[in-house]
C-alpha atoms as a PDB file:
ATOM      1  CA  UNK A   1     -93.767  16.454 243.034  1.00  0.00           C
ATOM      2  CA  UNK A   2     -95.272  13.369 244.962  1.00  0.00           C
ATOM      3  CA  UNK A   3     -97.962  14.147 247.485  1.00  0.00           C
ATOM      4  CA  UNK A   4     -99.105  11.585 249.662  1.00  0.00           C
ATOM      5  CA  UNK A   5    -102.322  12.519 252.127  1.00  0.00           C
ATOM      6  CA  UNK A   6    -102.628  10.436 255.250  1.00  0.00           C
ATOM      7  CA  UNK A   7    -105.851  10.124 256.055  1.00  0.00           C
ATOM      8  CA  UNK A   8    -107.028   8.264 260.151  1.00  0.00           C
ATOM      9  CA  UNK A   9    -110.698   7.206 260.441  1.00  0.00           C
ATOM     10  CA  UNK A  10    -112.648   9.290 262.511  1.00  0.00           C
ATOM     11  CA  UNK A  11    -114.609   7.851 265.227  1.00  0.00           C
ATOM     12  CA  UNK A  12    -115.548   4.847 265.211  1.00  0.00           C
ATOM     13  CA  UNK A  13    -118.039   2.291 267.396  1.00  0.00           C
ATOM     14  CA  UNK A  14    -114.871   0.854 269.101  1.00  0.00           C
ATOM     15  CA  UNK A  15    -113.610   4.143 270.612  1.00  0.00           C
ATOM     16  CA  UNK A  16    -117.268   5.114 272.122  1.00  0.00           C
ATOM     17  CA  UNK A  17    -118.059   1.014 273.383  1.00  0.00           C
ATOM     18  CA  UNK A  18    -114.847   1.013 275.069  1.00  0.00           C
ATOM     19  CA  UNK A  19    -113.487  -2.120 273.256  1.00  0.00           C
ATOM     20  CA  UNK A  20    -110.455  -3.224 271.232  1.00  0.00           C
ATOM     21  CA  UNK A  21    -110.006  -2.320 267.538  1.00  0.00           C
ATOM     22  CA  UNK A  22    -107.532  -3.888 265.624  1.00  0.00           C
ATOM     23  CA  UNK A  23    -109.629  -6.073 262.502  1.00  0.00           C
ATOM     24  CA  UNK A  24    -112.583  -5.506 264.634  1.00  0.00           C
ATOM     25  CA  UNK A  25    -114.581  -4.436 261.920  1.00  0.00           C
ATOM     26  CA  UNK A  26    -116.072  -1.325 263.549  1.00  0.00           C
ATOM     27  CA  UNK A  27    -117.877   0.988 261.902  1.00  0.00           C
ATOM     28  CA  UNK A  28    -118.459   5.302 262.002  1.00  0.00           C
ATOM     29  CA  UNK A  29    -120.301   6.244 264.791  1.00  0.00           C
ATOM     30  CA  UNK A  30    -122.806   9.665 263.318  1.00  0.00           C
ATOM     31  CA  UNK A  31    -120.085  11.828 264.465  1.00  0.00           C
ATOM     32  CA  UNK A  32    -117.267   9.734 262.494  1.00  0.00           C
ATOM     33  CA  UNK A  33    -119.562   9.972 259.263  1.00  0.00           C
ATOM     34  CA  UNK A  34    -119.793  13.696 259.520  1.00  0.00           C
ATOM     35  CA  UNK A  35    -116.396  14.127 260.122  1.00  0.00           C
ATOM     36  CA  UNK A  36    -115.641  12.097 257.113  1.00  0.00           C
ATOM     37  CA  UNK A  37    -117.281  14.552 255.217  1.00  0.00           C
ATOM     38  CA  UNK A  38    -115.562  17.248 257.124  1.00  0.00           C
ATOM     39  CA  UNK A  39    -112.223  15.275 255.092  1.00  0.00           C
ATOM     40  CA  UNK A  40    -113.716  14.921 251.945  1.00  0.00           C
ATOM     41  CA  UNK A  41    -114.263  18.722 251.564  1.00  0.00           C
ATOM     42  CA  UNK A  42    -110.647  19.400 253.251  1.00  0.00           C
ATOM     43  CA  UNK A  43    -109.005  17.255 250.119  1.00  0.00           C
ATOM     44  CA  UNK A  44    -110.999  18.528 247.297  1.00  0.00           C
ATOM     45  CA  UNK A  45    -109.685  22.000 248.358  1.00  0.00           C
ATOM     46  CA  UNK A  46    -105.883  20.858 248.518  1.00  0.00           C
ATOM     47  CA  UNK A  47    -106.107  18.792 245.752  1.00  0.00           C
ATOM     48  CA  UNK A  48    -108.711  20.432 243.432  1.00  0.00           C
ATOM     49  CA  UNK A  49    -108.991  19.045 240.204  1.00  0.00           C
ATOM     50  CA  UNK A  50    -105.617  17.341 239.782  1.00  0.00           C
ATOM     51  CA  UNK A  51    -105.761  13.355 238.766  1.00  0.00           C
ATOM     52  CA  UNK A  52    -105.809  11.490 242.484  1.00  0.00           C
ATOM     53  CA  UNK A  53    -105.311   7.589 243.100  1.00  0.00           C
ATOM     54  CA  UNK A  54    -107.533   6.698 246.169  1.00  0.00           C
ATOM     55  CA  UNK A  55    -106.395   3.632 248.733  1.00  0.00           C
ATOM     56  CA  UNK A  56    -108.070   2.336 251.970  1.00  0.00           C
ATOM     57  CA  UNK A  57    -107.543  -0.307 254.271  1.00  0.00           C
ATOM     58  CA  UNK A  58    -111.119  -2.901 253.695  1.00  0.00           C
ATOM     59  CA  UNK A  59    -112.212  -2.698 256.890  1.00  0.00           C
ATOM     60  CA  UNK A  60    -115.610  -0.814 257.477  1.00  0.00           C
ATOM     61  CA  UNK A  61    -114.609   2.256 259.098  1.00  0.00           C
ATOM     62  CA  UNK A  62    -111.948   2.974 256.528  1.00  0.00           C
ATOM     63  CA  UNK A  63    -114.282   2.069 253.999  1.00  0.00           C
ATOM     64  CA  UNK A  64    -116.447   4.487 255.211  1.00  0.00           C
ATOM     65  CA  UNK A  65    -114.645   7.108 255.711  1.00  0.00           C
ATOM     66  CA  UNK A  66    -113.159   6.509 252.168  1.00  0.00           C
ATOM     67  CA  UNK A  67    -116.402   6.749 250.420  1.00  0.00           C
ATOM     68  CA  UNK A  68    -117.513  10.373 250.771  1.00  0.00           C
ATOM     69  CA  UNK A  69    -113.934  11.147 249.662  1.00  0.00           C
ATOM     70  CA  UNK A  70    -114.199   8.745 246.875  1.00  0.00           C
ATOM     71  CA  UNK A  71    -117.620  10.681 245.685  1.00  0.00           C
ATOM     72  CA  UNK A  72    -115.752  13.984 245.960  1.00  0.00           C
ATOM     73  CA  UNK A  73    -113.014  13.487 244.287  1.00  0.00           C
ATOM     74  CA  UNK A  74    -114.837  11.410 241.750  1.00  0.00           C
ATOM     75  CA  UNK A  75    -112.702   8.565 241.726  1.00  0.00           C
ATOM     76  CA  UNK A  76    -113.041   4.422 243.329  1.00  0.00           C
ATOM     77  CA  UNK A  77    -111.260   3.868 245.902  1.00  0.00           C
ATOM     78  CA  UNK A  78    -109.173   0.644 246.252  1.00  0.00           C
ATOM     79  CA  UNK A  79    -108.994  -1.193 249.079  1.00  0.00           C
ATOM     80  CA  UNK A  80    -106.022  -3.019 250.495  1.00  0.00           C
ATOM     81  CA  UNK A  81    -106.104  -5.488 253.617  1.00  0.00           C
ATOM     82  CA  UNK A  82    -102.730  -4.513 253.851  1.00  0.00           C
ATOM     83  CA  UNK A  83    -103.128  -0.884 255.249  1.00  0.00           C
ATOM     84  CA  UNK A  84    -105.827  -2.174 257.680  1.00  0.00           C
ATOM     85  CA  UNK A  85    -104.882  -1.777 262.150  1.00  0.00           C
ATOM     86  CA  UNK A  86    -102.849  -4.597 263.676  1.00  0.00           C
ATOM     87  CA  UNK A  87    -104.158  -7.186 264.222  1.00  0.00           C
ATOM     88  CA  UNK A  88    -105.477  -8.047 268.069  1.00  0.00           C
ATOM     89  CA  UNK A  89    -106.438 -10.964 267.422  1.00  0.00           C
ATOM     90  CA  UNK A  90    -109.005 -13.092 270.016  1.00  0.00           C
ATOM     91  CA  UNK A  91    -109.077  -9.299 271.542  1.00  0.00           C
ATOM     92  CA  UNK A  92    -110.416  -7.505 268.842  1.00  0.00           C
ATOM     93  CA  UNK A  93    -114.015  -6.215 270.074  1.00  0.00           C
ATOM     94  CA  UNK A  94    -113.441  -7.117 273.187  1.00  0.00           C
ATOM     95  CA  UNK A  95    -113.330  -4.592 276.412  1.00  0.00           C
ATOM     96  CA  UNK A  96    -110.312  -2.692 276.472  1.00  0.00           C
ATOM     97  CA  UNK A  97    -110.063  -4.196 280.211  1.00  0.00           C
ATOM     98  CA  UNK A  98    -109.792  -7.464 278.831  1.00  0.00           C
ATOM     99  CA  UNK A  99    -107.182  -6.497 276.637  1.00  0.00           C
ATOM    100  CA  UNK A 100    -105.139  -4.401 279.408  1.00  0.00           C
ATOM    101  CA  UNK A 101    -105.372  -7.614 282.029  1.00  0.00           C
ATOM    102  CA  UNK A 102    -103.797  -9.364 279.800  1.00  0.00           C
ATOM    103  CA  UNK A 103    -101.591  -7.356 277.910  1.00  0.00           C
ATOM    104  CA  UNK A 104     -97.946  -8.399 277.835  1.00  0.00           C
ATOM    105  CA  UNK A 105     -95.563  -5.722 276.744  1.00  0.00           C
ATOM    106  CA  UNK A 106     -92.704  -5.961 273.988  1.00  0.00           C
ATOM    107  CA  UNK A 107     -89.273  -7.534 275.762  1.00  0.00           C
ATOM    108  CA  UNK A 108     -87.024  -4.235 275.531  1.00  0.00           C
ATOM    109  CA  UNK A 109     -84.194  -6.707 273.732  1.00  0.00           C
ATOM    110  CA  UNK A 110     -86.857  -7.493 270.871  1.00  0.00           C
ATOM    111  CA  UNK A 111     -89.743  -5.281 269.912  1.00  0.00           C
ATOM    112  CA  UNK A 112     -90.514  -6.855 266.717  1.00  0.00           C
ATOM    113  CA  UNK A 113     -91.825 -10.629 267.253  1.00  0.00           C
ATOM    114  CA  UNK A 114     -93.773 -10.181 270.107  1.00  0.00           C
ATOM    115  CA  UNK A 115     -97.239 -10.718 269.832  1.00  0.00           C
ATOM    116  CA  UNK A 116     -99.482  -8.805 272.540  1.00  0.00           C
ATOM    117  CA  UNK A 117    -102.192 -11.545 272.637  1.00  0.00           C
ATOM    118  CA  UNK A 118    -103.319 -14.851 271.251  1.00  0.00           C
ATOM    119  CA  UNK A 119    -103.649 -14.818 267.589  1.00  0.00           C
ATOM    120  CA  UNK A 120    -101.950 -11.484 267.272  1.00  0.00           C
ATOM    121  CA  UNK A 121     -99.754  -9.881 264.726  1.00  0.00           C
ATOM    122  CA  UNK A 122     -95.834  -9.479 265.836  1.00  0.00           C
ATOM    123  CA  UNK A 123     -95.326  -5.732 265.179  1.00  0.00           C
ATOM    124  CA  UNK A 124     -92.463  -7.284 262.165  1.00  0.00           C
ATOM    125  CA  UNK A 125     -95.559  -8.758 260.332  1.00  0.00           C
ATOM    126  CA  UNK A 126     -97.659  -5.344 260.945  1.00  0.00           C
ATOM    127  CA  UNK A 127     -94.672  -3.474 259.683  1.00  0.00           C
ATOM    128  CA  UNK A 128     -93.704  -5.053 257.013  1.00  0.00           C
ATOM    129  CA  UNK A 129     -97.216  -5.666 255.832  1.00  0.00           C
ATOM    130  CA  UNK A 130     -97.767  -1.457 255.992  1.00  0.00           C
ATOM    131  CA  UNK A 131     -94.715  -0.531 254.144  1.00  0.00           C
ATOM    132  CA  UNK A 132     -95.319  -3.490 251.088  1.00  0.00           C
ATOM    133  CA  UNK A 133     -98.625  -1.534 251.048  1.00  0.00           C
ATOM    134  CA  UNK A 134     -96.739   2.039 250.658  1.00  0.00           C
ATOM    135  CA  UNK A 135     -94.516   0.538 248.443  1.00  0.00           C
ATOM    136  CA  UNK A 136     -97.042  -0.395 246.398  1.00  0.00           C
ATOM    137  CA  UNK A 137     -98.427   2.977 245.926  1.00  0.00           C
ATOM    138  CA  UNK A 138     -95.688   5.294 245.763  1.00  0.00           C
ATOM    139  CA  UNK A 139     -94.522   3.228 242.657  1.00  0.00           C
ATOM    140  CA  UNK A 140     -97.997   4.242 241.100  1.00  0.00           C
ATOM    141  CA  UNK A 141     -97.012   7.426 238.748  1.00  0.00           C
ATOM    142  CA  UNK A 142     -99.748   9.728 239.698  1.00  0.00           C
ATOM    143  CA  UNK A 143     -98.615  12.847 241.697  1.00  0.00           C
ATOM    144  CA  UNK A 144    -101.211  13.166 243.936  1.00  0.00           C
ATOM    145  CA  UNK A 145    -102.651   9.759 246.141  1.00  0.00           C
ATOM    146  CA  UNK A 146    -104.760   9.324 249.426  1.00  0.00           C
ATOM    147  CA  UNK A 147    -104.184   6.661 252.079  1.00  0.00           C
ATOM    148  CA  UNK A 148    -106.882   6.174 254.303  1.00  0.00           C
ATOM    149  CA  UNK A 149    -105.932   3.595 257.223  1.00  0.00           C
ATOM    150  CA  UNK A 150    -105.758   3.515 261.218  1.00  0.00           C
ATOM    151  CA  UNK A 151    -104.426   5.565 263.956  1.00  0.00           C
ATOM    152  CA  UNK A 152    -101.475   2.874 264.431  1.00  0.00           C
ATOM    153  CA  UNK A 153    -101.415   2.029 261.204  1.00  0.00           C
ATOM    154  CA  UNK A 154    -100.176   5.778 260.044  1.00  0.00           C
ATOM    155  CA  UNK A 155     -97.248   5.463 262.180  1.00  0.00           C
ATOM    156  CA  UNK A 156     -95.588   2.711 259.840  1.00  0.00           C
ATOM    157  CA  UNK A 157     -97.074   4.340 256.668  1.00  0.00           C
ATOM    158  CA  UNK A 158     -94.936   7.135 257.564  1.00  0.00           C
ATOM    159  CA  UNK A 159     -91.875   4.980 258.484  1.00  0.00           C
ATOM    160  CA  UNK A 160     -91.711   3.529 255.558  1.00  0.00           C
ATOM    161  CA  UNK A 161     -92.540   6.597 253.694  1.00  0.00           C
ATOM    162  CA  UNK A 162     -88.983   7.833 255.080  1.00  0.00           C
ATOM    163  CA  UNK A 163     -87.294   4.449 254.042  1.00  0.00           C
ATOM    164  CA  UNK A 164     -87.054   3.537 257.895  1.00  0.00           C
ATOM    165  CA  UNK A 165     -85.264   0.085 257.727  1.00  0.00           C
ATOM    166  CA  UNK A 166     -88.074  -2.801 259.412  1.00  0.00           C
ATOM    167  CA  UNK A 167     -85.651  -3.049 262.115  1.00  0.00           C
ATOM    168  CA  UNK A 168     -85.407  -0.028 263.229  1.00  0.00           C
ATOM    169  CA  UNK A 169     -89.284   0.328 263.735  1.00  0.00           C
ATOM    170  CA  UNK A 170     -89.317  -1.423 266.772  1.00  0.00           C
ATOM    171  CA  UNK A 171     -90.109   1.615 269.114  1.00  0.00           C
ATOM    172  CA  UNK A 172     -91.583   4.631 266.699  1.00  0.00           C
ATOM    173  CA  UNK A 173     -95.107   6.011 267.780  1.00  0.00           C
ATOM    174  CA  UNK A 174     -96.243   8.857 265.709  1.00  0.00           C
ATOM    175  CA  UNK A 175     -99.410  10.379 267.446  1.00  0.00           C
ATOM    176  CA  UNK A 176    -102.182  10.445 266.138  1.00  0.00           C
ATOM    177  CA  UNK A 177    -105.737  11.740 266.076  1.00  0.00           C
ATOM    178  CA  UNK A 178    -109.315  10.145 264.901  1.00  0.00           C
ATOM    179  CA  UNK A 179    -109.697  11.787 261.664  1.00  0.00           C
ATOM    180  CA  UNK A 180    -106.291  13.394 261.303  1.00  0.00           C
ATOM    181  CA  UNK A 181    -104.657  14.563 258.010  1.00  0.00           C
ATOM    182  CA  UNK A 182    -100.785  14.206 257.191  1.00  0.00           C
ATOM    183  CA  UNK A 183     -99.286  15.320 254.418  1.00  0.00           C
ATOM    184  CA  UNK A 184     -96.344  13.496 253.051  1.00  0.00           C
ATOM    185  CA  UNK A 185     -94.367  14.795 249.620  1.00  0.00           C
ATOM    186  CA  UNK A 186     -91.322  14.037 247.903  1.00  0.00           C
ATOM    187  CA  UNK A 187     -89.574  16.386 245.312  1.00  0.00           C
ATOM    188  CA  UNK A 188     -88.659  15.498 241.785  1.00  0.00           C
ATOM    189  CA  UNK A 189     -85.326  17.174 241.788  1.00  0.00           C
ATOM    190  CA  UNK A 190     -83.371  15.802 245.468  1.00  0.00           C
ATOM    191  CA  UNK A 191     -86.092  13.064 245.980  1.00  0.00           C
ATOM    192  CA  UNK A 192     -85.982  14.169 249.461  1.00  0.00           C
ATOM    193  CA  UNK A 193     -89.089  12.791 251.182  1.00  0.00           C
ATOM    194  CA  UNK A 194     -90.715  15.355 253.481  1.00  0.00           C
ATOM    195  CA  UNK A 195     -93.541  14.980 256.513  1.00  0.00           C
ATOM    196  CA  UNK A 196     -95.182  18.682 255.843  1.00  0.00           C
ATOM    197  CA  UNK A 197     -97.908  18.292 258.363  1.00  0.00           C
ATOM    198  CA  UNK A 198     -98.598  15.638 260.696  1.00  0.00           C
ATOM    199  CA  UNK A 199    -102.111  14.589 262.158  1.00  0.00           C
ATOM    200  CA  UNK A 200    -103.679  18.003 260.968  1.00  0.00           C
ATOM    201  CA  UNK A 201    -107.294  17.781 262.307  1.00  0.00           C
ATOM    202  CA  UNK A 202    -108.307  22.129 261.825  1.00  0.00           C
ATOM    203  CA  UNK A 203    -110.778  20.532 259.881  1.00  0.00           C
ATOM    204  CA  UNK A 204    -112.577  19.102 262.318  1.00  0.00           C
ATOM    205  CA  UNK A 205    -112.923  22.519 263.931  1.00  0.00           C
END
């Protein structure tokens, strides 16, 4: 059996400064680095001893929150641009007011090439970007991998963990929670590929 965990960033500088993510490269606030931890000693009791691949997005927060886990599970983890936020572009670490005077929703008769801002990803580029990324790993044959990424980010890791066609991913919006953990696994005998638990944060407790 395939088992996939999710892993969101805790907090990070962005979400206590009030300003936009995206490839702002942000990193853990003192609470996001404990929490962290708090994940790192969650996965070591799921996954114990079994052999574990380990991928992040490269920005600093994932990176961060990537290397306790890394250190616990005694692996390196590799980092892919390609599970990192979407892209904001000349709003990235600015004030989220900036961002929300500006901020142009998605036409309702095309959700996909819009692009919120100037220099920002279309939500087709940030899809399809996430699920080459998933693709990527699920074809690796160990059993057991971690993703770590972004709160919007795990939305289209799990879309294309279900096969969800590009253009139908116009209007999904899993929630999500700094720090979260979703479990994701696929059985060898159907191939059926299950969402066991979404945005599990009892660790955090």
């Amino acid at each position: 059996m395939q088992r996939i965990f999710v892993v969101t960033h805790p907090q990070a500088d962005h979400h206590v400064q009030g300003v936009v993510g995206g490839w702002h490269d942000s990193h853990l606030t003192e609470k996001g680095h404990r929490d962290a931890a708090a994940i790192a000693a969650r996965l070591v009791e799921e996954i114990g001893d079994a052999p574990v691949v380990l991928h992040s997005s490269d920005l600093a927060r994932t990176r961060e929150t990537a290397a306790p886990i890394a250190e616990a599970l005694g692996v390196t983890a590799q980092l892919t641009p390609k599970l990192r936020e979407l892209s904001l572009g000349v709003a990235g670490g600015k004030p989220q007011a900036w961002l929300e005077e500006r901020f142009v929703p998605a036409p309702h008769e095309n959700r996909l090439d819009h692009a919120n801002c100037e220099g920002a990803e279309t939500k087709r580029t940030f899809a399809t970007r996430v699920a080459e990324a998933v693709d990527e790993i699920v074809r690796d044959p160990t059993e057991t991998k971690v993703i770590v990424t972004h709160g919007y980010a795990m939305t289209f890791v799990l879309a294309a963990w279900v096969r969800m066609p590009i253009e139908a991913m116009g209007y999904i919006n899993v929630k999500s929670t700094s720090g979260g953990i979703t479990l994701l696994e696929e059985d060898d005998f159907l191939e059926n590929r299950a969402l066991v638990r979404v945005n599990d944060t009892t660790h955090l407790t």
